[in-house]
Protein backbone atom coordinates (compact mmCIF):
# COMPACT_ATOMS: atom_id res chain seq x y z
CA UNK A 1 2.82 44.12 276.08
CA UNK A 2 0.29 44.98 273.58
CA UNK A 3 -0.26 41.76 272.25
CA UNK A 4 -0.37 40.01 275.37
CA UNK A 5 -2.95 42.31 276.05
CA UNK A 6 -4.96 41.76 272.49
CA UNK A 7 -4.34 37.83 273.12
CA UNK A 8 -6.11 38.52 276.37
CA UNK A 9 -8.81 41.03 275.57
CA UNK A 10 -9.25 37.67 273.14
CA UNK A 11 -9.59 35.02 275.19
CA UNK A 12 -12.09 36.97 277.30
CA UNK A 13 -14.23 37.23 274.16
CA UNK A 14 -14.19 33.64 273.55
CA UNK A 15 -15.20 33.10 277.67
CA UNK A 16 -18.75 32.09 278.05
CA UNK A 17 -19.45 35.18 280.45
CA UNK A 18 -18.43 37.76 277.69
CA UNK A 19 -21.70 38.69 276.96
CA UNK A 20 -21.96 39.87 280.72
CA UNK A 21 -18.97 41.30 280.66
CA UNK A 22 -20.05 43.46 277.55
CA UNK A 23 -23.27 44.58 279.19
CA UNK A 24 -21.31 46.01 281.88
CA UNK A 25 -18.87 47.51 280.14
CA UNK A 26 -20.75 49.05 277.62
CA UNK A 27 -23.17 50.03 280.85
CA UNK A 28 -20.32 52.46 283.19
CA UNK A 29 -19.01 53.42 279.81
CA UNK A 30 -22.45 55.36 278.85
CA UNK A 31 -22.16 56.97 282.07
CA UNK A 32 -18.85 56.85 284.00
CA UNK A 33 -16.01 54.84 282.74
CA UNK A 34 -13.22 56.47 280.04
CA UNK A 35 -12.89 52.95 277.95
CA UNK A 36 -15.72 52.10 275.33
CA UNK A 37 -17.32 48.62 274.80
CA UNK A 38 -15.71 48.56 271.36
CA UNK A 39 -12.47 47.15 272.01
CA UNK A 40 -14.04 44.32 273.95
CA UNK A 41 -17.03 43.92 271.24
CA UNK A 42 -14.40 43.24 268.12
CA UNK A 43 -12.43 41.26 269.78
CA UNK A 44 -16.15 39.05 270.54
CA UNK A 45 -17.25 39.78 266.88
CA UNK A 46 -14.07 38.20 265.47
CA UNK A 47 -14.11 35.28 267.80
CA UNK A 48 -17.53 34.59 267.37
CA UNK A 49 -18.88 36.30 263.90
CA UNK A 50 -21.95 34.56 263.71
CA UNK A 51 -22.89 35.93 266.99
CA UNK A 52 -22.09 39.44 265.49
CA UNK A 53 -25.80 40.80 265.99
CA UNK A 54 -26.46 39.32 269.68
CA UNK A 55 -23.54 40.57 270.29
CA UNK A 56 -24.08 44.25 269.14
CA UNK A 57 -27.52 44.44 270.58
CA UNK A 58 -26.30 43.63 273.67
CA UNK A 59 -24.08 46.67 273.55
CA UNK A 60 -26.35 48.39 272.38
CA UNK A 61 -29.47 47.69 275.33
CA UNK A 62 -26.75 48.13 277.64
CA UNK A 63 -24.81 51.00 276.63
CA UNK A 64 -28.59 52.99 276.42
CA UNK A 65 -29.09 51.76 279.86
CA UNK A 66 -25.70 53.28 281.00
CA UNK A 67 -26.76 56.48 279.05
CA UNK A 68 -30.42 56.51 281.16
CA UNK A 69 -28.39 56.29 284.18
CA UNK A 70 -26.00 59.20 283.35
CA UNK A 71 -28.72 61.08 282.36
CA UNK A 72 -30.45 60.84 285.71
CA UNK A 73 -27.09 61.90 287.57
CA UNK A 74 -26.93 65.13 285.75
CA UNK A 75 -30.66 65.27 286.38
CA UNK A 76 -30.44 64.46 290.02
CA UNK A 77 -26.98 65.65 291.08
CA UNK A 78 -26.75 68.83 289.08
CA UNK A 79 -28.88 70.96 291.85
CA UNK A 80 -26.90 69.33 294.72
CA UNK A 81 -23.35 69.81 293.12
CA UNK A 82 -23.43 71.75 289.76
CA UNK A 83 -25.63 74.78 290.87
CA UNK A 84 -24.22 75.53 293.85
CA UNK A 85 -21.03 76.35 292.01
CA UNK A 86 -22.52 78.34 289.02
CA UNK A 87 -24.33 80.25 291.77
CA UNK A 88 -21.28 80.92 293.80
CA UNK A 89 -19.40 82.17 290.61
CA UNK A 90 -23.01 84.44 289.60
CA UNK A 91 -22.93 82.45 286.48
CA UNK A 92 -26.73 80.39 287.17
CA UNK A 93 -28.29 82.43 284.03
CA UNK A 94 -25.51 81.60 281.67
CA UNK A 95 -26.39 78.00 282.49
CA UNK A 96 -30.24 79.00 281.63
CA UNK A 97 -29.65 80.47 278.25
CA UNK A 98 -26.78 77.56 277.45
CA UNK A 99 -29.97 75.05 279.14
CA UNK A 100 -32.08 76.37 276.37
CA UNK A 101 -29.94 76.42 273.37
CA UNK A 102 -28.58 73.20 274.51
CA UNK A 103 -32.39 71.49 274.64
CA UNK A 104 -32.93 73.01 271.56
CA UNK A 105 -30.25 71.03 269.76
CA UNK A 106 -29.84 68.60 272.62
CA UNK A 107 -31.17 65.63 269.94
CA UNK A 108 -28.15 66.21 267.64
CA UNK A 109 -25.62 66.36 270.64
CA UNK A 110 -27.07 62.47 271.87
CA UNK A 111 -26.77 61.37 267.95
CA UNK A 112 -23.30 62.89 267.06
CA UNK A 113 -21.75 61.63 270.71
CA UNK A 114 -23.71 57.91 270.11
CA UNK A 115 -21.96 57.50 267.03
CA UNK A 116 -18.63 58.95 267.39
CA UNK A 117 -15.75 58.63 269.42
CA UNK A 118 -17.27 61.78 271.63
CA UNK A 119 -17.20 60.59 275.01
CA UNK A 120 -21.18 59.76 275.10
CA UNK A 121 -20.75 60.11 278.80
CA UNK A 122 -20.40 63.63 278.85
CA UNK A 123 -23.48 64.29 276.71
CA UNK A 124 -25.31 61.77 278.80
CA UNK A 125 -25.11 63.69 281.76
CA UNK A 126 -25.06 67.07 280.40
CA UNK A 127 -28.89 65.65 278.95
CA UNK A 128 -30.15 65.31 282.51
CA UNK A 129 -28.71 68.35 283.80
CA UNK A 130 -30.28 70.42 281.27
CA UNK A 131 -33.53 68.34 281.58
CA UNK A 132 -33.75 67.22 277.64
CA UNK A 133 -36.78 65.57 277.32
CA UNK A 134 -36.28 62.09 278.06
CA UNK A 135 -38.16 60.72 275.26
CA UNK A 136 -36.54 62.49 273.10
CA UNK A 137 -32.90 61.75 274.98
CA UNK A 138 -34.05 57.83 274.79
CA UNK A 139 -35.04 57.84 271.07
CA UNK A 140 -31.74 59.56 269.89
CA UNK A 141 -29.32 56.87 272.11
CA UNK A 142 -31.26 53.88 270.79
CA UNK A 143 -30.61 55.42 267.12
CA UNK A 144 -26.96 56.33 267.83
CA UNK A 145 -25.81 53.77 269.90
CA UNK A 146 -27.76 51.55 267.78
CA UNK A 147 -26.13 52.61 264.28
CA UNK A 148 -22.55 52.82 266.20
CA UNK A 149 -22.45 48.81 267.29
CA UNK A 150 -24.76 47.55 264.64
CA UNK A 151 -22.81 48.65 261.59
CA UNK A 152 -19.41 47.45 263.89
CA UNK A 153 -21.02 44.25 263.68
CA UNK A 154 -22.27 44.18 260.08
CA UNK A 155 -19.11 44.89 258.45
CA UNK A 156 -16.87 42.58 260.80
CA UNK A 157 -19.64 39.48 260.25
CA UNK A 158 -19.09 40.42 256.56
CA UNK A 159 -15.08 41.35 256.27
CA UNK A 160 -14.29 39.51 259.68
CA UNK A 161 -11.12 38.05 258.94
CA UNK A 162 -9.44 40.62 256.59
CA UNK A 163 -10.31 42.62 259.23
CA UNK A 164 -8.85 40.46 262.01
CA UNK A 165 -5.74 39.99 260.08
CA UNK A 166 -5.11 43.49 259.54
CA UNK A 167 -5.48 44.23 263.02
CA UNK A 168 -2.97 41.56 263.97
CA UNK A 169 -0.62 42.85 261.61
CA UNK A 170 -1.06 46.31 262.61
CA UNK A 171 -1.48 45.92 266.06
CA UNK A 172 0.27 48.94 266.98
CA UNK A 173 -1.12 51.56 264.31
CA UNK A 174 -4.89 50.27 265.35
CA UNK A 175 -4.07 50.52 269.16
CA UNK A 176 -2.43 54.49 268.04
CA UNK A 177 -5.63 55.27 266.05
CA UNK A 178 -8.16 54.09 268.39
CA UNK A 179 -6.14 55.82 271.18
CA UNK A 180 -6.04 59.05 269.00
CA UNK A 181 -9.78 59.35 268.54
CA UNK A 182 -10.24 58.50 272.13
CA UNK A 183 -8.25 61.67 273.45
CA UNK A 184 -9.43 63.14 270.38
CA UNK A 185 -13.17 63.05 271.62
CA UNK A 186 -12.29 63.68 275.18
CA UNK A 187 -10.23 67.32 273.66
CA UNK A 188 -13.38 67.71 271.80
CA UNK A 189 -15.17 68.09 274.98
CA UNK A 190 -13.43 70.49 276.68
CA UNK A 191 -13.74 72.78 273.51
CA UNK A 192 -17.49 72.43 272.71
């Protein structure tokens, strides 16, 4: 099942609409959807490696657009959903002092969730709702997001097919380690 699945996630890279595909992926990801663009940029990146920085700036535009758009649904839906809760539970001025500290280090969350396999998602959101400045929310995607697909692409353009034939001999280990670090982040947020 897992191979068909890698042979698939394959062909799709090699389809002429994968860029599209991508964009919208790596869109919903930065603000709704569990999977990240990665899988599906690799799998493009080792089909087409001379492609390898077209293909990670297109992640990366769309993945800050995604971000943008999460940020403005904590911004817009936190006083419709999230504060009628806090207020219901009396807890509206812990979320002022968290708000503060938060915007305080809010640049460092964006970074360390752009690059890592933090859900980005969460931080996204939880940007708006605190009202991070936006520049300063825009700026630290670009860098993160930026870094994160950019230095995919650089080292599979350079080691492409080592790379590709260690992941197709170690199909299953990959798929376990990518999985791992995708709970792992998703843990990670429940805890910070």
């Amino acid at each position: 099942m897992l191979r068909s699945l890698y042979d698939w996630t394959l062909s799709l890279a090699r389809h002429p609409n994968a860029l599209w595909a991508l964009a919208v992926i790596a869109f919903v990801e930065s603000s709704v959807f569990p999977i990240p663009p990665d899988v599906l940029m690799i799998a493009m990146i080792v089909a087409r490696p001379s492609q390898a920085f077209v293909i990670a700036g297109v992640a990366t535009v769309a993945s800050v657009a995604g971000g943008l758009a999460g940020y403005w649904i904590g911004y817009g839906a936190f006083e419709t959903l999230g504060r009628p809760v806090l207020e219901f539970y009396g807890k509206d001025a812990y979320f002022a002092e968290f708000q503060a500290r938060y915007n305080e280090w809010g640049a460092w969350a964006v970074l360390i969730a752009g690059v890592t396999p933090f859900p980005y998602k969460v931080i996204t959101i939880l940007s708006g709702a605190t009202a991070l400045s936006l520049p300063v929310f825009m700026l630290a995607s670009v860098v993160a997001r930026g870094l994160r697909f950019f230095i995919v692409a650089a080292l599979l353009r350079r080691y492409g097919a080592p790379i590709r034939d260690f992941i197709e001999n170690r199909l299953g280990l990959v798929f376990s380690v990518f999985m791992a670090l995708l709970l792992g982040g998703f843990v990670l947020t429940r805890y910070l």
